[in-house]
Protein backbone atom coordinates (compact mmCIF):
# COMPACT_ATOMS: atom_id res chain seq x y z
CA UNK A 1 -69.11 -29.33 -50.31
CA UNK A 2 -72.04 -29.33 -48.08
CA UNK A 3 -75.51 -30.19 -49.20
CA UNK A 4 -78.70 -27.48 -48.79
CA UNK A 5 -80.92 -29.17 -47.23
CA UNK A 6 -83.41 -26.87 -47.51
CA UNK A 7 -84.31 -23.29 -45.78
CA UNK A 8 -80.54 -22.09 -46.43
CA UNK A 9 -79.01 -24.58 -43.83
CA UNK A 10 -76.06 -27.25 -44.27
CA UNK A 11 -76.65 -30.45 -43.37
CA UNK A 12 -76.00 -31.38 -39.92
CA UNK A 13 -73.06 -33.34 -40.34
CA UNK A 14 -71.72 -30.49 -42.44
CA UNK A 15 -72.50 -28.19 -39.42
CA UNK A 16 -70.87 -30.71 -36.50
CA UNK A 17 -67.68 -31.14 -39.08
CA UNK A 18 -67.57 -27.37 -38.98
CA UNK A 19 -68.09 -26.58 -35.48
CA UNK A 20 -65.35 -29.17 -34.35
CA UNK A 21 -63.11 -27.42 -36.90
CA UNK A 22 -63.65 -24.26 -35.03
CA UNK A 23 -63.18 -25.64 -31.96
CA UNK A 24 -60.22 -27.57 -32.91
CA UNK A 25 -59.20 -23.94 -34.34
CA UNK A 26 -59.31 -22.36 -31.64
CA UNK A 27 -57.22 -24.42 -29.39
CA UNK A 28 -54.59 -24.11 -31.88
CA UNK A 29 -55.22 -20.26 -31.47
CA UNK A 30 -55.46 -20.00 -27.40
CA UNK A 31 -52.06 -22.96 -27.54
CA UNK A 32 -50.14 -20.16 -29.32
CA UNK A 33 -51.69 -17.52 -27.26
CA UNK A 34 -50.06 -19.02 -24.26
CA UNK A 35 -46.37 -19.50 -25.75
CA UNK A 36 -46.58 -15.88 -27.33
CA UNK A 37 -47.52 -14.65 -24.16
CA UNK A 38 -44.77 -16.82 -21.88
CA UNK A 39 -42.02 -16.30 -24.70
CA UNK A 40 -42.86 -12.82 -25.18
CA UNK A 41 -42.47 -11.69 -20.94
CA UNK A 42 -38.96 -10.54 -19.99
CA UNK A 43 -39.74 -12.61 -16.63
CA UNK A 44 -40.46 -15.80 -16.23
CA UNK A 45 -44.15 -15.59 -15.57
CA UNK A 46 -46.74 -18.06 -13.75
CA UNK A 47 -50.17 -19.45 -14.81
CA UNK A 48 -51.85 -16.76 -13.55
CA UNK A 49 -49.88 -14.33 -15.01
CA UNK A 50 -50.83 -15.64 -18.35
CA UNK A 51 -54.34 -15.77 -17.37
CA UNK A 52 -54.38 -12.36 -16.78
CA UNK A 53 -52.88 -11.10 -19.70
CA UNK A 54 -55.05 -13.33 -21.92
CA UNK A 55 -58.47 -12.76 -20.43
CA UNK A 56 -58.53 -16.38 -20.21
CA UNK A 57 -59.74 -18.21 -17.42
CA UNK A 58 -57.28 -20.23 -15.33
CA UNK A 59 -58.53 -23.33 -15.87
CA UNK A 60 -57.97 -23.55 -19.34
CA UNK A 61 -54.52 -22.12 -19.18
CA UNK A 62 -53.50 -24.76 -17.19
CA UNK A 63 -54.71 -27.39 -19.35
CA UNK A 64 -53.27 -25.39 -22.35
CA UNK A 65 -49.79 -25.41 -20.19
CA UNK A 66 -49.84 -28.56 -19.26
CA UNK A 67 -50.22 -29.54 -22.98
CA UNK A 68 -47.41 -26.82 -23.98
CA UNK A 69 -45.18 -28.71 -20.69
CA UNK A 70 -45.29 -32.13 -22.07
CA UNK A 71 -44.66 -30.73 -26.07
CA UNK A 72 -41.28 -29.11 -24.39
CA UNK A 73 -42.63 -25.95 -25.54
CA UNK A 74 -43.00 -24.33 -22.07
CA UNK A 75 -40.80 -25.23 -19.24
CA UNK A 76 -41.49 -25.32 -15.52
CA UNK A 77 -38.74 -23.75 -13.32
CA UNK A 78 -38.70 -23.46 -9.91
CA UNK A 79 -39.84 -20.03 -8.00
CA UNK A 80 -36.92 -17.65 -6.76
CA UNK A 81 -37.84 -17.55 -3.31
CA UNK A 82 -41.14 -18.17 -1.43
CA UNK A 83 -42.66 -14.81 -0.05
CA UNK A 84 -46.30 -14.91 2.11
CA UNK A 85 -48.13 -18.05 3.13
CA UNK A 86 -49.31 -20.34 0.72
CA UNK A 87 -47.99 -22.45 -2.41
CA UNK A 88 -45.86 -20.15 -4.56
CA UNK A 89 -46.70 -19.63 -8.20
CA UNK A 90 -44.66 -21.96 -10.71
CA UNK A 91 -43.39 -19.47 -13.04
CA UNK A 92 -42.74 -20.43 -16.88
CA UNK A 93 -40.21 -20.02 -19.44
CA UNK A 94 -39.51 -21.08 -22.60
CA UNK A 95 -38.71 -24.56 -23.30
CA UNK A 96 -36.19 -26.93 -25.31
CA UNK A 97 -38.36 -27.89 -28.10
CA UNK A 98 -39.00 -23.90 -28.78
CA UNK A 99 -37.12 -22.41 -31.61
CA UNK A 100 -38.16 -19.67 -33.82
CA UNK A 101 -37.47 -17.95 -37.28
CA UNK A 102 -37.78 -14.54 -38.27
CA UNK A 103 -37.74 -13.54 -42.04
CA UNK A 104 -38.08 -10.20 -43.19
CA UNK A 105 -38.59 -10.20 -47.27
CA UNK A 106 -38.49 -6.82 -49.06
């Protein structure tokens, strides 16, 4: 329960608490984003493939991959073949600790 201090506002350590619940929130939300989007492609598809079809910005889907990589949510497998000049994209799959349950109740 936060306090009113006055004017309509919550305290401030009501309104921190808050915003690092949203924040915290919406990791959880972009972390599922990532293995929806992954699990959901009928191809394995790479980093920037997810960025892409998120909207997000590469950056942070590598750090939310990297975190899904370690969890053994996501896996890492290596490219078909290398095409062009450059690094080739890593593409991603689902991983080991992945498993899933669909319930339909009528």
């Amino acid at each position: 329960m936060s306090t009113n201090w006055g004017g309509g506002h919550a305290s401030p350590s009501a309104t921190r608490l808050s915003a690092g619940a949203r924040q915290s929130s919406l990791r959880e939300s972009n972390l599922a984003l990532v293995a929806r989007t992954v699990c959901a492609s009928s191809t394995p598809v790479s980093r920037a493939g997810v960025a892409a079809r998120t909207a997000m910005t590469r950056s942070t889907v590598s750090r939310l991959v990297d975190d899904l990589v370690a969890a053994g949510v996501l896996a890492e497998i290596e490219p078909s073949s290398v095409t062009g000049p450059g690094r080739p994209a890593t593409p991603l799959a689902p991983g080991t600790a992945l498993a899933a349950l669909g319930l339909q109740v009528n």
